[in-house]
C-alpha atoms as a PDB file:
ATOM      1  CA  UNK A   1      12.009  -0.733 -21.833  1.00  0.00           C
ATOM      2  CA  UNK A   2      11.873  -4.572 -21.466  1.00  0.00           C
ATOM      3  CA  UNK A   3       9.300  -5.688 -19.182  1.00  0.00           C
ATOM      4  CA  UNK A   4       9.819  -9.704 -19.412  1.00  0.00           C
ATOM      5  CA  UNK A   5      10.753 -10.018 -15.690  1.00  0.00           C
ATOM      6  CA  UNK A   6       6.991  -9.446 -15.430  1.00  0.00           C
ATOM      7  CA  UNK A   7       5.665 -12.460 -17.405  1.00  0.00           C
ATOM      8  CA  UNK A   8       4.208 -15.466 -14.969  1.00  0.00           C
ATOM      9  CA  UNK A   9       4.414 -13.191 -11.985  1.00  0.00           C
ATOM     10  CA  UNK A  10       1.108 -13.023  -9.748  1.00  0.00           C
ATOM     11  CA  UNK A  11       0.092  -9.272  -8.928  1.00  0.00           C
ATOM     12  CA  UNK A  12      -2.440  -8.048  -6.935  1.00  0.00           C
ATOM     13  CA  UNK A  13      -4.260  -4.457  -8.358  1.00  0.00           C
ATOM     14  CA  UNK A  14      -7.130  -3.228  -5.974  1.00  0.00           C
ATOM     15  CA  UNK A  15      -9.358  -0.889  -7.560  1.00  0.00           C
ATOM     16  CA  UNK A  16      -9.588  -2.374 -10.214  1.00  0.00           C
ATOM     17  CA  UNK A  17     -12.716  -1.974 -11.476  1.00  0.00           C
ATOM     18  CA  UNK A  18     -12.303   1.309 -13.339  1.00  0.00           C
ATOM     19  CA  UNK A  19     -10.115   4.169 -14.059  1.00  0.00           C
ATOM     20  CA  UNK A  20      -6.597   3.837 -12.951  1.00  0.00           C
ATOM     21  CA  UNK A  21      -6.881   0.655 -11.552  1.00  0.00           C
ATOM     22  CA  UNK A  22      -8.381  -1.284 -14.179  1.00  0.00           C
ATOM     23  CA  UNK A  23      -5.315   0.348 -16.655  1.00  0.00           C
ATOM     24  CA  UNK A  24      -2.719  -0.859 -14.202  1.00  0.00           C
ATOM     25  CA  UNK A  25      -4.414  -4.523 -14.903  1.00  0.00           C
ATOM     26  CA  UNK A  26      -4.643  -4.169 -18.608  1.00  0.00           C
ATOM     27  CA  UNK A  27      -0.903  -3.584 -18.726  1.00  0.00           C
ATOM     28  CA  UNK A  28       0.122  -6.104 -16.302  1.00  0.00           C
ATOM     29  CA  UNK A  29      -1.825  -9.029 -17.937  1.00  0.00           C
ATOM     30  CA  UNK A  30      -0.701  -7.532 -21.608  1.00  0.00           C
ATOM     31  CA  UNK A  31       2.563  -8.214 -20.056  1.00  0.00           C
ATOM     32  CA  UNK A  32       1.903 -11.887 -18.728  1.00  0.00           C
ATOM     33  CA  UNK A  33       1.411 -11.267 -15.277  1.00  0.00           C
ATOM     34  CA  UNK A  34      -1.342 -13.411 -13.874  1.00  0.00           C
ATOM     35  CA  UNK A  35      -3.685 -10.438 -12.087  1.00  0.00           C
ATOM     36  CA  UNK A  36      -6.008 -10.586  -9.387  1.00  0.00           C
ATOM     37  CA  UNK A  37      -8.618  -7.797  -9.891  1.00  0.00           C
ATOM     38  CA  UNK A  38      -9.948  -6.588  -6.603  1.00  0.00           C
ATOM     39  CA  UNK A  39     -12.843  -4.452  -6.262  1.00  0.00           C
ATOM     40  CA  UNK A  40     -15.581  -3.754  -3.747  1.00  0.00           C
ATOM     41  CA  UNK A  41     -17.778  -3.141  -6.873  1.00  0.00           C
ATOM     42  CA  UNK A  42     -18.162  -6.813  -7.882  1.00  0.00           C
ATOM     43  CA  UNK A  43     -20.085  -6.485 -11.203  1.00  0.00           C
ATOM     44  CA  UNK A  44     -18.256  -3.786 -12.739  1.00  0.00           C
ATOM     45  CA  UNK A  45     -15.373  -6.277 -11.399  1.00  0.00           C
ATOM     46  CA  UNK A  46     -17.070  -9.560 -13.380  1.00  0.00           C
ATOM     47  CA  UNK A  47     -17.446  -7.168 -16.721  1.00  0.00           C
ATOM     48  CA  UNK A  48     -13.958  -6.178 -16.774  1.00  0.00           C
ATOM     49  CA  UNK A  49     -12.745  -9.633 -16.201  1.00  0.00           C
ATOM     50  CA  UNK A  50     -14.818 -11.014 -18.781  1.00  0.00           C
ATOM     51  CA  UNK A  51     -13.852  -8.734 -21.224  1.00  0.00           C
ATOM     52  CA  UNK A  52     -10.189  -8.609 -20.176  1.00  0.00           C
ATOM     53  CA  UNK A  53     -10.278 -12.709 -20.866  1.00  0.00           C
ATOM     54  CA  UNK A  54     -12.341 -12.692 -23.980  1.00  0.00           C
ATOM     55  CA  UNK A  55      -8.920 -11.104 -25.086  1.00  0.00           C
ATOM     56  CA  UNK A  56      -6.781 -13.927 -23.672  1.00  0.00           C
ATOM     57  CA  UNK A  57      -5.670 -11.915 -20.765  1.00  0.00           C
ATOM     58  CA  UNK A  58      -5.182 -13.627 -17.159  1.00  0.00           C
ATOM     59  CA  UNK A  59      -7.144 -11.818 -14.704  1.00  0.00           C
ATOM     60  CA  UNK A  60      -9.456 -13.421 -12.105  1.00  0.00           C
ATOM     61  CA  UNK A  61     -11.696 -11.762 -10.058  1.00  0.00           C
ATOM     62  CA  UNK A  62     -11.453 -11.189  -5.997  1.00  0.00           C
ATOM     63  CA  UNK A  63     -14.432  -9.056  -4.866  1.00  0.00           C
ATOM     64  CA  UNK A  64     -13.404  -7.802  -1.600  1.00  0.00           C
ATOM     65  CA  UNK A  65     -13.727  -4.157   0.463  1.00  0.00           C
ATOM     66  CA  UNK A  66     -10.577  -3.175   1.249  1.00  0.00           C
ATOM     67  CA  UNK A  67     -11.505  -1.252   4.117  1.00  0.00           C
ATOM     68  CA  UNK A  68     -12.500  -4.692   6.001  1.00  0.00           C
ATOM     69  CA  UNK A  69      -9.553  -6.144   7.496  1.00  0.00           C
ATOM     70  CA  UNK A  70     -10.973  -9.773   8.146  1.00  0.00           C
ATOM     71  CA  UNK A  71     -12.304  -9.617   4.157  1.00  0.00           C
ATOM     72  CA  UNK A  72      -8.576  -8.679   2.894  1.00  0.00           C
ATOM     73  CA  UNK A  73      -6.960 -11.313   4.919  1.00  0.00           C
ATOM     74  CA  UNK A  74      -9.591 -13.863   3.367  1.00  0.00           C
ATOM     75  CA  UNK A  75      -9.348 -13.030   0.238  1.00  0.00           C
ATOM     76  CA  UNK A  76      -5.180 -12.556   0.198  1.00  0.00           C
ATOM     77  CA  UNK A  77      -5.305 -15.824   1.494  1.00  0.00           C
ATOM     78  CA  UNK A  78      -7.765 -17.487  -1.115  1.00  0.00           C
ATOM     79  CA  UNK A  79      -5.260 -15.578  -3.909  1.00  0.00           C
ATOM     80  CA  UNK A  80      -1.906 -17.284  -2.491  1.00  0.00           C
ATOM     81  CA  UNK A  81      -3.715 -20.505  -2.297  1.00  0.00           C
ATOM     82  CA  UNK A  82      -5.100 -20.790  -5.615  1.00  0.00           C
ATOM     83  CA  UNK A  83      -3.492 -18.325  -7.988  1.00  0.00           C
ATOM     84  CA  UNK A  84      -0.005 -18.364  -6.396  1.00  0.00           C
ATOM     85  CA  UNK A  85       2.678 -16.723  -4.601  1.00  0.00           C
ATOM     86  CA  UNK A  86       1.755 -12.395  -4.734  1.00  0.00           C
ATOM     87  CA  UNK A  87       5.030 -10.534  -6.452  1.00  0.00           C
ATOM     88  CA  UNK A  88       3.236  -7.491  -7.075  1.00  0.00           C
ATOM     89  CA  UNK A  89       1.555  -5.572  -5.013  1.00  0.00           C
ATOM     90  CA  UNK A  90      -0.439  -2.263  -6.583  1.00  0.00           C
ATOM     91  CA  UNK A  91      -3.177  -0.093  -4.195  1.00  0.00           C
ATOM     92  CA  UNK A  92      -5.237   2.000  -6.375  1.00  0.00           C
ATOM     93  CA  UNK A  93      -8.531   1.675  -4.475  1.00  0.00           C
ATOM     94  CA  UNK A  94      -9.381   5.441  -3.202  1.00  0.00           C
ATOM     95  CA  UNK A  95     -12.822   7.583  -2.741  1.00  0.00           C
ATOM     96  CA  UNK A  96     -13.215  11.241  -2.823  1.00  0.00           C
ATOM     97  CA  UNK A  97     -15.654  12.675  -0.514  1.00  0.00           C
ATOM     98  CA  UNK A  98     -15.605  17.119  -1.519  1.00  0.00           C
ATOM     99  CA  UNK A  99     -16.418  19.813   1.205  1.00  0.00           C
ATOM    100  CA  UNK A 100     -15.534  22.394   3.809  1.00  0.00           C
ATOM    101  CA  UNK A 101     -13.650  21.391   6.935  1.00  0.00           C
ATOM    102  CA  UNK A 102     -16.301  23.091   8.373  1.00  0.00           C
ATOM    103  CA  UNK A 103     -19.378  21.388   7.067  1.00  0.00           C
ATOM    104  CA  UNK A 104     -17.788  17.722   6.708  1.00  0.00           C
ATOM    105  CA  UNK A 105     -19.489  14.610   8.340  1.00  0.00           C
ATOM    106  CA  UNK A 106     -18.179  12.590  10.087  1.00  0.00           C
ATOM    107  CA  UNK A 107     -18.977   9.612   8.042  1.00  0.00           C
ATOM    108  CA  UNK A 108     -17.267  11.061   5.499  1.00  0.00           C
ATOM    109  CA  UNK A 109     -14.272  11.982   6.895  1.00  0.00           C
ATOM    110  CA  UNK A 110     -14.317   7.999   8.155  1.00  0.00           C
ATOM    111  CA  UNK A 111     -15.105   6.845   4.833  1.00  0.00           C
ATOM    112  CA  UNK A 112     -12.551   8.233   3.292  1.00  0.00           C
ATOM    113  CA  UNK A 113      -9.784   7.292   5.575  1.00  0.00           C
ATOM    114  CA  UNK A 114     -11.481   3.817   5.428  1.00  0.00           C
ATOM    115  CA  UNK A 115     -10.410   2.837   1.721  1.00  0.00           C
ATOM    116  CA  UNK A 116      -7.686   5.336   1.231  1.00  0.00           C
ATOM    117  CA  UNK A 117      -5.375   4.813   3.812  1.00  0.00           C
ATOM    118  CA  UNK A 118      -6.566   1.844   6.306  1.00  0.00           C
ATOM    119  CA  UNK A 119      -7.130   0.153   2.987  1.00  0.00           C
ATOM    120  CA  UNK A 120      -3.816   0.655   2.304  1.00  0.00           C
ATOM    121  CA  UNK A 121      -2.645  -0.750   5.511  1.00  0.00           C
ATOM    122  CA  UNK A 122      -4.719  -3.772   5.439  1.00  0.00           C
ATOM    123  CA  UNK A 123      -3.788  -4.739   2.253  1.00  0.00           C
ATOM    124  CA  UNK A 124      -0.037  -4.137   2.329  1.00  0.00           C
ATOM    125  CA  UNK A 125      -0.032  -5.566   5.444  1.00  0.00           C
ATOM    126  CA  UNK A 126      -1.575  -8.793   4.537  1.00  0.00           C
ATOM    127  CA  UNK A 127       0.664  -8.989   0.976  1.00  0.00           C
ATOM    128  CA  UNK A 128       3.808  -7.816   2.663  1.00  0.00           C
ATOM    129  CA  UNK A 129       4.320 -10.330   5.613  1.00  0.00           C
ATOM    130  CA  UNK A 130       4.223 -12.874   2.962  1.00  0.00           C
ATOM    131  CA  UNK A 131       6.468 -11.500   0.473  1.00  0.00           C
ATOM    132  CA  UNK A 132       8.758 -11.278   3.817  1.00  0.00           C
ATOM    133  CA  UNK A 133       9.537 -15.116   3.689  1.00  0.00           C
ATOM    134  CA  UNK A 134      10.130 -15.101  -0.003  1.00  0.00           C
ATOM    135  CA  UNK A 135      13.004 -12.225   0.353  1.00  0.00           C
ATOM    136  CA  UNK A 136      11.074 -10.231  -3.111  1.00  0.00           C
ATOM    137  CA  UNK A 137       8.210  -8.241  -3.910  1.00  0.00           C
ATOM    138  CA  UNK A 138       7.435  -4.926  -5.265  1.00  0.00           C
ATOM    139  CA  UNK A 139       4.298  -3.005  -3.016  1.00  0.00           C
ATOM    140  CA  UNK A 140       2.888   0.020  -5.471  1.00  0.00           C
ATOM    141  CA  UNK A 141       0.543   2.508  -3.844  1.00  0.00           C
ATOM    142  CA  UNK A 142      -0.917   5.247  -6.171  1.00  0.00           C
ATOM    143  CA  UNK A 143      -1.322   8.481  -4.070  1.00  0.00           C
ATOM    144  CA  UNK A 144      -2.519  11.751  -5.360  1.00  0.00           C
ATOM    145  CA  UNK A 145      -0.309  15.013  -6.014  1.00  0.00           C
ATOM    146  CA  UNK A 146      -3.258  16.924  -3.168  1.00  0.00           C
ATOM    147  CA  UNK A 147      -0.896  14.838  -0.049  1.00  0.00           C
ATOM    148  CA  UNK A 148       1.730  17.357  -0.843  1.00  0.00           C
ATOM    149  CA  UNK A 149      -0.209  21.111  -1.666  1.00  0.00           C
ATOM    150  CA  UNK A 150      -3.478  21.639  -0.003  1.00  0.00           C
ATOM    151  CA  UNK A 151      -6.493  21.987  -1.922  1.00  0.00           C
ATOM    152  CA  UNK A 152      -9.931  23.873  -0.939  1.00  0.00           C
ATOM    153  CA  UNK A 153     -12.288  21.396  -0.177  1.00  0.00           C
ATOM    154  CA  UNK A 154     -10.196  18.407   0.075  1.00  0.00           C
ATOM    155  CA  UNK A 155      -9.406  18.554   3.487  1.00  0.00           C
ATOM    156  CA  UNK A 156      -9.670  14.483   4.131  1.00  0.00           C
ATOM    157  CA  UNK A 157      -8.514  13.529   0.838  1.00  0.00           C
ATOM    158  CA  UNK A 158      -5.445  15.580   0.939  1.00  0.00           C
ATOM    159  CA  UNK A 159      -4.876  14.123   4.721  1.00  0.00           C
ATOM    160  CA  UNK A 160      -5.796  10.935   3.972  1.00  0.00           C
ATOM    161  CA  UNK A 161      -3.351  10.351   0.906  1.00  0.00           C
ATOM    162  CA  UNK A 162      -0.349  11.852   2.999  1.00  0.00           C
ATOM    163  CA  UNK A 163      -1.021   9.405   5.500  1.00  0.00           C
ATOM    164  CA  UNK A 164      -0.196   6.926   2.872  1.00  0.00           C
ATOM    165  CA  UNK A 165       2.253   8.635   1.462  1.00  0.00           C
ATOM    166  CA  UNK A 166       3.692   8.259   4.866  1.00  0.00           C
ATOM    167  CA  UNK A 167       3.027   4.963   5.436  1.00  0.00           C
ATOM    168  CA  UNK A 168       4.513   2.991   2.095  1.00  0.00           C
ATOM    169  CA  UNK A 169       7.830   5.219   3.311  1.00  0.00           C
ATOM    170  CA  UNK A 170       7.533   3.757   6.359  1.00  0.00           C
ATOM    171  CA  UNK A 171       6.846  -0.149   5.213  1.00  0.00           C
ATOM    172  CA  UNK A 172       9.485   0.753   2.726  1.00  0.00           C
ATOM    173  CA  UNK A 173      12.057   1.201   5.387  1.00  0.00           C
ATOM    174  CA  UNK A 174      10.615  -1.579   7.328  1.00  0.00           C
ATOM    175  CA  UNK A 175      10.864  -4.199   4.452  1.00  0.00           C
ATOM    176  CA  UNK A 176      14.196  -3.304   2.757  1.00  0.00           C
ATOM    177  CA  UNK A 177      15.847  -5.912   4.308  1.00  0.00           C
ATOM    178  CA  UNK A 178      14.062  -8.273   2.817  1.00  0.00           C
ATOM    179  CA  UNK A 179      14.396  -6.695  -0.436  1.00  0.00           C
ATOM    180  CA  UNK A 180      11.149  -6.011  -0.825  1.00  0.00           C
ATOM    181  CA  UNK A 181      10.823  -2.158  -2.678  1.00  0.00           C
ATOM    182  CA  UNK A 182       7.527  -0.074  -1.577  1.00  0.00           C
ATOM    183  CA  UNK A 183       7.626   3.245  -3.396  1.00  0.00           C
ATOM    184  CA  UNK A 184       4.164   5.625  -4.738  1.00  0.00           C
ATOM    185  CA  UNK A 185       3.202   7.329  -7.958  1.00  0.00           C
ATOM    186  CA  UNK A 186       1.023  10.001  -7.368  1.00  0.00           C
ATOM    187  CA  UNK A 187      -1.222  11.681 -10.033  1.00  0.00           C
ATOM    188  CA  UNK A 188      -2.547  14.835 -10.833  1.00  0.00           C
ATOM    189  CA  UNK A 189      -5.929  15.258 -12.578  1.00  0.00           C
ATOM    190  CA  UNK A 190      -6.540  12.383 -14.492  1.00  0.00           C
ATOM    191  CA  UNK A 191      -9.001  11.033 -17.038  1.00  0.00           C
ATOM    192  CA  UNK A 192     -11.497   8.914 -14.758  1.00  0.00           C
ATOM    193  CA  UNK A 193     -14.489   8.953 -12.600  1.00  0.00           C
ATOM    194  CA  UNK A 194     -13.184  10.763  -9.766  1.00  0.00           C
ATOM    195  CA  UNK A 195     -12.041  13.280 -11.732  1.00  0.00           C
ATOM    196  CA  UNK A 196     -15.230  13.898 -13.540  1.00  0.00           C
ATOM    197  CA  UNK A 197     -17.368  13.996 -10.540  1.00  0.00           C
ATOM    198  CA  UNK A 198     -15.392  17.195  -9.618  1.00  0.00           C
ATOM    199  CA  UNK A 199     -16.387  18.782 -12.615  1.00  0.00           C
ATOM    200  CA  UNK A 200     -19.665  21.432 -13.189  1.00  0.00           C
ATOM    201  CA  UNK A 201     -20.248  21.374 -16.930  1.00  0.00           C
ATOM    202  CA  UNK A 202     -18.161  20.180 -19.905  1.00  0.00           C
ATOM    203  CA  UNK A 203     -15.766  22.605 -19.680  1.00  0.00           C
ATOM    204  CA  UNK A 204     -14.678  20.746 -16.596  1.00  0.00           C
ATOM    205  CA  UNK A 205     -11.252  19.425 -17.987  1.00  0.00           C
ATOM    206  CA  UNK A 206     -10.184  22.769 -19.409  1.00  0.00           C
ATOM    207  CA  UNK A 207     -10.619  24.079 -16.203  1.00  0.00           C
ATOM    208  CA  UNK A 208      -8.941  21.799 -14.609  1.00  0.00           C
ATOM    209  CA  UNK A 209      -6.106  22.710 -16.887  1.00  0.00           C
ATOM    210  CA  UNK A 210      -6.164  26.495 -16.585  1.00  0.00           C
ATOM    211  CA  UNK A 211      -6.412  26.231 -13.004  1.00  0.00           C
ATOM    212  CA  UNK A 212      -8.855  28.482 -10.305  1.00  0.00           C
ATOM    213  CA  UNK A 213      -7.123  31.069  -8.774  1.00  0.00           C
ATOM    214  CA  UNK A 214      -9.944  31.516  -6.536  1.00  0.00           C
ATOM    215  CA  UNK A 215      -9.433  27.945  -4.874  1.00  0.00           C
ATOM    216  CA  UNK A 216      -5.469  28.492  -4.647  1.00  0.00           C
ATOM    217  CA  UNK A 217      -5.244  25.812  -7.333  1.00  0.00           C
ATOM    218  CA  UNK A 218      -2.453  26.653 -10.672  1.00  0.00           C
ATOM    219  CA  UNK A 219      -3.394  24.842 -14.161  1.00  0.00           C
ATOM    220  CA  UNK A 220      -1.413  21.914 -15.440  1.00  0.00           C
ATOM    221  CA  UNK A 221       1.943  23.239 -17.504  1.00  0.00           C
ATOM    222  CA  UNK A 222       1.848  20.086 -19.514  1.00  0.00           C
ATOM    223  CA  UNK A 223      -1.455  21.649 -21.155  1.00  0.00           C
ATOM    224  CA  UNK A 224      -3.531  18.415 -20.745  1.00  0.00           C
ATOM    225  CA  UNK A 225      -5.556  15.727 -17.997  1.00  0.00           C
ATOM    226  CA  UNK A 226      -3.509  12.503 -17.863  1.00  0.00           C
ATOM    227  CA  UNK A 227      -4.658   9.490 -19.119  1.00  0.00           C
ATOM    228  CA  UNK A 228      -5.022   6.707 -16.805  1.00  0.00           C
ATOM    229  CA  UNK A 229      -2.727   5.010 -19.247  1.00  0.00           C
ATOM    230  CA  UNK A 230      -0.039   7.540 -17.976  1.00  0.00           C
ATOM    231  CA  UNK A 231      -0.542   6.831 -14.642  1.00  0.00           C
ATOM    232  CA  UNK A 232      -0.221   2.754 -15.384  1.00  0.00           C
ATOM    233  CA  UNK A 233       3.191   3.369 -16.874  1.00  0.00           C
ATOM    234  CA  UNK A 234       4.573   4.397 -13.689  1.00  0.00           C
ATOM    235  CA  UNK A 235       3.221   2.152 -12.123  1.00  0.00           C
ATOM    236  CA  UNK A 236       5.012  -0.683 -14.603  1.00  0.00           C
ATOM    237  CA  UNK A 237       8.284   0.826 -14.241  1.00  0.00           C
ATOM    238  CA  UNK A 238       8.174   0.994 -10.596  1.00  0.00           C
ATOM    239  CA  UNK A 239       7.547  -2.796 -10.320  1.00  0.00           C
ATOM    240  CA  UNK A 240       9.871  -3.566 -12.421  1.00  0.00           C
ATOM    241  CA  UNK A 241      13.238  -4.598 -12.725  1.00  0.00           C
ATOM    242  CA  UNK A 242      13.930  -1.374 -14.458  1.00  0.00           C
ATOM    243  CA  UNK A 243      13.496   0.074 -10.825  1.00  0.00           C
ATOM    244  CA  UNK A 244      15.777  -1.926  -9.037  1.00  0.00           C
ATOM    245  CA  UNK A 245      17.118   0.393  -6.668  1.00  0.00           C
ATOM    246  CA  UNK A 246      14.642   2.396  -6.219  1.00  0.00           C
ATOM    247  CA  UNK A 247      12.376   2.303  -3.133  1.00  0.00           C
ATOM    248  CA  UNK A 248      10.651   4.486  -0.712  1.00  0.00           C
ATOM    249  CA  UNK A 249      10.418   7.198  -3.690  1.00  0.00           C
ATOM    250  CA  UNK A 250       7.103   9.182  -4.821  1.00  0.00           C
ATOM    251  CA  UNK A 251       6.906   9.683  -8.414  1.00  0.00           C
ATOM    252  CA  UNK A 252       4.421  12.669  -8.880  1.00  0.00           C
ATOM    253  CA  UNK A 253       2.670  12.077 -12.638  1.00  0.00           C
ATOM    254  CA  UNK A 254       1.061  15.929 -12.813  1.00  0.00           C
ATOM    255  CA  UNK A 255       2.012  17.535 -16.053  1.00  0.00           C
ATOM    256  CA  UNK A 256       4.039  20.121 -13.547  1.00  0.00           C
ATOM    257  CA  UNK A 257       0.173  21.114 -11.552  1.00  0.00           C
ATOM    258  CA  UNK A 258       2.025  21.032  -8.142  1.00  0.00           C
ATOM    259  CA  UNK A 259       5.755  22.424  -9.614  1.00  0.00           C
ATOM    260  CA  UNK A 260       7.962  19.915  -8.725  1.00  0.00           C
ATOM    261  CA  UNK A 261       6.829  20.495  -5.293  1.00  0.00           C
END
């Protein structure tokens, strides 16, 4: 596929400190996209940057928390004004807090809704109603294959990523007419952080692809974790002019975990 459309474009990838997010950057800026990194984790944020431009990349750094509504509008603001007009919109930011329904705090639970689907709002909110005077724009948000089967111990993950799920379909609609395209990808178990912290020993990732029938979870037919590499791909295609038509649709990156479900 030919990507060229993407060169001198200004996109906007939270998360991007690590993981998926800071893969979804990589490509972009590989591809000439001008990329402004946002992370609440502002060093690991500097490091990548610095690394990413040692390599003649363009990626600046936006420290923000996406959770905070006043900070997003700030720092949209401060991106418009002195990188340029935002194209690309991609939400990676997430957190994953594990336990019972029944043992869950409430700061938890609030926490996780926080970043992973207020974030989500704040930030597409704030991108959105200025792609709406500019008639284009491409909004991005990567979900997680747990908004559409339920998973033991994931109660406000799962919730909290088909909220979002929800939403982009929603702002999709909403922003059609302006011919702005919202759609999701949505991975499966995937090489990065959050997947690792879910792990007990180093046998984590086979396990992960064998499945536990215990927790109501099937393995991954594909035989392997994605890389967040994988996951980035989507994401390129999906803000691309390869995608055209497409909008309001969730592309599920799983290996087959949830079945075409």
């Amino acid at each position: 596929m030919s990507f060229i459309e993407i060169q001198g474009k200004v996109a906007i990838v939270t998360g991007s400190a690590q993981g998926i997010g800071e893969a979804v950057v990589r490509k972009l800026s590989e591809l000439g996209a001008t990329v402004a990194a946002v992370d609440k984790n502002s060093e690991k944020l500097k490091h990548l940057v610095n690394q990413l431009k040692s390599e003649g990349l363009n990626v600046i750094a936006f420290p923000a928390d996406v959770s905070n509504s006043k900070a997003v509008e700030e720092v949209v603001t401060k991106i418009e004004y002195e990188v340029g007009p935002i194209e690309i919109l991609v939400n990676v930011a997430g957190v994953l807090r594990m336990g019972l329904v029944e043992a869950f705090s409430d700061k938890d639970w609030q926490d996780t809704f926080s970043v992973n689907t207020t974030g989500v709002f704040n930030v597409s909110r704030s991108v959105s109603k200025r792609m709406v005077s500019r008639k284009k724009g491409s909004i991005v948000t990567v979900g997680s294959n747990a908004a559409s089967v339920p998973r033991m111990s994931m109660a406000a993950y799962s919730a909290s990523k088909a909220a979002t799920t929800m939403f982009t379909k929603c702002l999709g609609l909403e922003l059609a007419q302006y011919n702005i395209r919202c759609n999701l990808v949505s991975p499966g178990s995937t090489d990065t952080e959050m997947q690792w912290s879910l792990w007990k020993d180093e046998h984590g990732a086979r396990t992960a692809i064998e499945g536990t029938p215990e927790a109501f979870k099937v393995g991954i037919p594909l035989q392997k974790i994605a890389m967040p590499s994988d996951i980035a791909d989507a994401v390129l295609f999906l803000v691309s002019n390869q995608a055209n038509h497409i909008t309001m649709n969730d592309l599920c990156v799983d290996g087959g975990a949830t079945l075409g479900v």
